[in-house]
Protein backbone atom coordinates (compact mmCIF):
# COMPACT_ATOMS: atom_id res chain seq x y z
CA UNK A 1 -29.73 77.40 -59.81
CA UNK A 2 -30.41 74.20 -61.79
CA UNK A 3 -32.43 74.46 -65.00
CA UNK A 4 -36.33 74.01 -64.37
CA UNK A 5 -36.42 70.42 -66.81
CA UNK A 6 -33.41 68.69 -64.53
CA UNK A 7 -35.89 70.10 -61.17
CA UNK A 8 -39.06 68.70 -63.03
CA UNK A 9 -37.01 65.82 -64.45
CA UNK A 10 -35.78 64.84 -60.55
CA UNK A 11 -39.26 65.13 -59.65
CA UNK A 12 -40.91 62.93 -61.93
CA UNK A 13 -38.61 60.34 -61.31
CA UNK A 14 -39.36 60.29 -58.03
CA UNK A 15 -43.00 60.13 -58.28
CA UNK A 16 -42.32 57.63 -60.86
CA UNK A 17 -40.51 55.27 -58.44
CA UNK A 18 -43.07 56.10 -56.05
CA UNK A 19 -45.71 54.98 -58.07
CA UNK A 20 -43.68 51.41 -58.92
CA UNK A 21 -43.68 50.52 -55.47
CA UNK A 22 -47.13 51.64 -54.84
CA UNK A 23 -48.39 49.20 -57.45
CA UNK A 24 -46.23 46.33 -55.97
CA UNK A 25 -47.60 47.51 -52.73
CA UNK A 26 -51.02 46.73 -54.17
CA UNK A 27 -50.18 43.56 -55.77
CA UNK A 28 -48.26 42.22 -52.65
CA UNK A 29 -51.42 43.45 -50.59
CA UNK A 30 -53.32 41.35 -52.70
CA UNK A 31 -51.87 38.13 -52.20
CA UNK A 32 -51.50 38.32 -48.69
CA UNK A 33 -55.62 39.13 -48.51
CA UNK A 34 -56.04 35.54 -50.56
CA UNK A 35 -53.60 33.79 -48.10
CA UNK A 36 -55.15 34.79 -44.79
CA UNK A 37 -58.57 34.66 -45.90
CA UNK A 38 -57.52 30.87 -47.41
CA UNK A 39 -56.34 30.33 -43.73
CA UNK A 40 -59.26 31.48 -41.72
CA UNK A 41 -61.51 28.48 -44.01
CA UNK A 42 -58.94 25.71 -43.38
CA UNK A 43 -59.20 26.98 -39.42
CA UNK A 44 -63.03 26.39 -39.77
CA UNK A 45 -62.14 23.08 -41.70
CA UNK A 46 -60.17 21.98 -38.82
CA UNK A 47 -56.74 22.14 -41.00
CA UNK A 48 -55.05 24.21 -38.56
CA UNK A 49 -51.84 22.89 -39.75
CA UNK A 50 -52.45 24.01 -43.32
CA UNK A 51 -53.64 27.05 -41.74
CA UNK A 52 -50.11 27.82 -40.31
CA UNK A 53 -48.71 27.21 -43.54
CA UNK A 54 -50.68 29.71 -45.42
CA UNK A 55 -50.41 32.30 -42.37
CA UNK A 56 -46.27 31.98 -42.35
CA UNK A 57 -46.30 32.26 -46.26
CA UNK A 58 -48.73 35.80 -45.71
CA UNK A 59 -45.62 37.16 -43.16
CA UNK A 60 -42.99 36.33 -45.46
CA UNK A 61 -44.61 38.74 -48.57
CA UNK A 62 -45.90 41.18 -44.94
CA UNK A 63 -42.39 41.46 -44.23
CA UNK A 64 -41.72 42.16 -48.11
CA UNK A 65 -43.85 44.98 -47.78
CA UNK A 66 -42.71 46.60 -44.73
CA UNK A 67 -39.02 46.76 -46.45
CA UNK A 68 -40.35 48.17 -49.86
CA UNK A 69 -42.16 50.48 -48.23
CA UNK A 70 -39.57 51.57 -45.86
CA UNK A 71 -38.25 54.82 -47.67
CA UNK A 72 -41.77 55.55 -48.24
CA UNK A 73 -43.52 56.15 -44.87
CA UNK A 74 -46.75 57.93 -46.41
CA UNK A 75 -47.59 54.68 -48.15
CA UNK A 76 -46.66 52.90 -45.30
CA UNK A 77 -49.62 53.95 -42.74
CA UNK A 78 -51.89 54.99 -45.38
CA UNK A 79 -55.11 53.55 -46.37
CA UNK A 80 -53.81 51.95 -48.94
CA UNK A 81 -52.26 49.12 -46.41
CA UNK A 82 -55.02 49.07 -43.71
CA UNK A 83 -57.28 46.31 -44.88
CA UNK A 84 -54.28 44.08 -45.71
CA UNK A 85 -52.87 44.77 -41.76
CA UNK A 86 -56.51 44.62 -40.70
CA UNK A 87 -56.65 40.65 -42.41
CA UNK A 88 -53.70 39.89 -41.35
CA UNK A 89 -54.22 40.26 -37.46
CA UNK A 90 -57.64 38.89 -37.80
CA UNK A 91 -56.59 36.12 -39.56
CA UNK A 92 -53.62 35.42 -37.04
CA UNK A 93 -55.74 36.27 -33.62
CA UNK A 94 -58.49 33.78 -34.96
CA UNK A 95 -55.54 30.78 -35.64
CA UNK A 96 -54.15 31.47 -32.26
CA UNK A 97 -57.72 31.17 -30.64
CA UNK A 98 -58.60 28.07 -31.78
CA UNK A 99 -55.36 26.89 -30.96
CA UNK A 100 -55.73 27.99 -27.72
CA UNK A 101 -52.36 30.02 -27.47
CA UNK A 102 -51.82 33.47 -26.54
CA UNK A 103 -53.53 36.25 -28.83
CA UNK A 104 -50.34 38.21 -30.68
CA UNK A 105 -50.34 41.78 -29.86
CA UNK A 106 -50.06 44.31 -32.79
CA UNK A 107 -46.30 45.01 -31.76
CA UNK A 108 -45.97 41.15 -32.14
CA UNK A 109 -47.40 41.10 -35.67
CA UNK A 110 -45.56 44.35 -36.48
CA UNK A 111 -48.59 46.15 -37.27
CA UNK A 112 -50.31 49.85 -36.61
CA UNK A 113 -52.76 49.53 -33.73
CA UNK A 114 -55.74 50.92 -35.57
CA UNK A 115 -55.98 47.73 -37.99
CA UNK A 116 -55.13 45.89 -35.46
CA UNK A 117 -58.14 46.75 -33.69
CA UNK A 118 -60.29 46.37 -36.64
CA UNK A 119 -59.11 42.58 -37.11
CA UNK A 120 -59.83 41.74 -33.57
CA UNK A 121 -63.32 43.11 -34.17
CA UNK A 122 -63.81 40.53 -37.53
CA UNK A 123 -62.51 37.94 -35.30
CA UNK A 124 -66.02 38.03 -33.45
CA UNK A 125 -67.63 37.22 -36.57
CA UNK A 126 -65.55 33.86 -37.28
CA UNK A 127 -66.06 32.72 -33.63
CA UNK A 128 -70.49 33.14 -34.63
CA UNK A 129 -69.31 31.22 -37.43
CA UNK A 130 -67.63 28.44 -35.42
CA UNK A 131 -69.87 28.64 -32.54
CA UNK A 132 -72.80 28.00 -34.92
CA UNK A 133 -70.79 24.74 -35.93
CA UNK A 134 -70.04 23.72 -32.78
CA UNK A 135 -73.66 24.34 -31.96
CA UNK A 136 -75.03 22.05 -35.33
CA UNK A 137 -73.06 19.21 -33.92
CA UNK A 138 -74.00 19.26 -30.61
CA UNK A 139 -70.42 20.34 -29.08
CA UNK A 140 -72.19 22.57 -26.60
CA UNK A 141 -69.41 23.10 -24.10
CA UNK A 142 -67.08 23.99 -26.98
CA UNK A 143 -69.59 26.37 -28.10
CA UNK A 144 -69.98 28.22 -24.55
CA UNK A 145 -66.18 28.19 -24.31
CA UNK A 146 -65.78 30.02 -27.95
CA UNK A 147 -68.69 32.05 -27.07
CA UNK A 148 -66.91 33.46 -23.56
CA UNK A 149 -64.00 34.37 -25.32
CA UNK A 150 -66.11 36.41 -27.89
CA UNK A 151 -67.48 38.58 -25.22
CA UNK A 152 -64.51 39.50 -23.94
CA UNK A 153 -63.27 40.53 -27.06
CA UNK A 154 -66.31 42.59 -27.76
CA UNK A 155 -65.82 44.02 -23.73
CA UNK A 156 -62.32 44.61 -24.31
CA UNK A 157 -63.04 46.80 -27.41
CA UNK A 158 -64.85 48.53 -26.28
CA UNK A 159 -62.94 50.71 -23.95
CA UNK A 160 -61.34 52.38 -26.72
CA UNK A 161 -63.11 55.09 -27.41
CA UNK A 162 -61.51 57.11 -29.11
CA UNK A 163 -62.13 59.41 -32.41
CA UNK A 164 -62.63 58.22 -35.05
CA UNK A 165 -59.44 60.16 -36.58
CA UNK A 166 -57.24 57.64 -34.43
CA UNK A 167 -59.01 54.42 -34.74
CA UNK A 168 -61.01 54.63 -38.32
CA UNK A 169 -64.06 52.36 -38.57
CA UNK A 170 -63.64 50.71 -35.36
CA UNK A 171 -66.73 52.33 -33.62
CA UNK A 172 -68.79 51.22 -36.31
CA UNK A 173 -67.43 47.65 -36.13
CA UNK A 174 -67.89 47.32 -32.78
CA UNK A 175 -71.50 48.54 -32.86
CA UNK A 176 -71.39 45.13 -35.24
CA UNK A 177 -70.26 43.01 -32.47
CA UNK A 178 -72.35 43.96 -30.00
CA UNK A 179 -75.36 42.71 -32.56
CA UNK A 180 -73.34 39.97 -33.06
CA UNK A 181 -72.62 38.94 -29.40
CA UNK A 182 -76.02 39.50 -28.96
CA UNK A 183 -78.00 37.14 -31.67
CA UNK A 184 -75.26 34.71 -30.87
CA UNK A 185 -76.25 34.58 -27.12
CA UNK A 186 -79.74 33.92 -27.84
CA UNK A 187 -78.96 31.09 -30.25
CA UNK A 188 -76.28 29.63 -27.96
CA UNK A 189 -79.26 29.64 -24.84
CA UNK A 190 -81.75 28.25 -27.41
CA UNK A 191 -79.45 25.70 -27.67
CA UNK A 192 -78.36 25.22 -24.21
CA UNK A 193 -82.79 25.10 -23.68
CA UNK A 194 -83.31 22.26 -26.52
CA UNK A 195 -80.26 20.10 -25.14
CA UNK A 196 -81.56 19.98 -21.79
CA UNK A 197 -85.05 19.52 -23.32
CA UNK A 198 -84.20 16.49 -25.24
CA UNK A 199 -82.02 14.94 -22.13
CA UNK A 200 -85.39 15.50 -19.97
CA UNK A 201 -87.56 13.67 -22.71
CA UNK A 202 -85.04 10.43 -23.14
CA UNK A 203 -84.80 10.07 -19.58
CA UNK A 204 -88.64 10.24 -19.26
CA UNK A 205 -88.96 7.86 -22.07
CA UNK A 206 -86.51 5.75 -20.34
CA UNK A 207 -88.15 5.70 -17.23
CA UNK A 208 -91.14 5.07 -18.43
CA UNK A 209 -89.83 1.72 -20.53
CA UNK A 210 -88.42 0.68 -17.30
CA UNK A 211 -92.17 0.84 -15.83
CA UNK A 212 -93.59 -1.08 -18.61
């Protein structure tokens, strides 16, 4: 039997190791959060180019993580990495949205379904924030068409009911959207009401000048 200080020793070492990649974990983690949330503003800019840039650059250091991390499965699926997968796929489904391509999948982005999930939910909260944009400068039919795909989103999520244990903080994200969806409906109509409003009162106006 080896000596208890060489079994302590062996373990401490380990832990100690652990706890160096945890921290680069962190500090990776970190970095990737500032890229995609950099990304999802130059999206709403209209700088979808410099958008791509900054979304490739947050897969390279992704893809850092998932092979520092790969002896180390615990800190791999832990909490510790769920916001950062969470950002990541929200960031990356709202890109491909406004670039009207195919929404990635979570086995596409090489991420756990639960944060997955939980980005697709934020997602619904950029589109309010581009539909509101859309609405300010009178692009109407670009609003509706943002607005359509937001619903779905919100319908598709919610078929998954499931406990919480399997898909943390989703329920209470999509109870979120559905306020969301909601207020943005009514502005969108209120919208849709004043535009046809206006049209009605510069063709009367116009009518009426031809009379005169």
């Amino acid at each position: 039997m080896p000596p208890l200080n060489a079994v302590l020793k062996e373990a401490f070492k380990e832990l100690q190791e652990k706890d160096r990649v945890r921290e680069e974990l962190i500090r990776l983690s970190r970095d990737i959060g500032r890229l995609v949330r950099s990304s999802i503003n130059l999206v709403h800019q209209g700088k979808e180019k410099d958008a791509h840039k900054l979304l490739n650059e947050a897969k390279e250091l992704l893809d850092r993580i998932r092979n520092i991390a790969i002896n180390y499965p615990d800190l791999m699926y832990s909490g510790l990495l769920f916001m950062v997968y969470q950002e990541f796929a929200e960031a990356m489904i709202f890109s491909s949205i406004v670039s009207s391509q195919d929404i990635p999948s979570h086995k596409e982005l090489g991420i756990p379904v639960a944060p997955y999930l939980n980005g697709v939910a934020d997602v619904i909260g950029e589109l309010r924030r581009m539909i509101l944009d859309k609405i300010r400068i009178d692009k109407l039919d670009e609003a509706i068409k943002l607005f359509k795909i937001m619903e779905d989103l919100y319908l598709a999520l919610r078929e998954f009911d499931f406990p919480d244990a399997l898909t943390p903080g989703l329920r209470r994200r999509c109870d979120i959207a559905r306020h969301v969806v909601e207020s943005t409906r009514t502005e969108l109509l209120n919208a849709t009401l004043n535009k046809r409003l206006h049209d009605l009162m510069v063709r009367l106006l116009e009518s009426l000048k031809e009379k005169v």
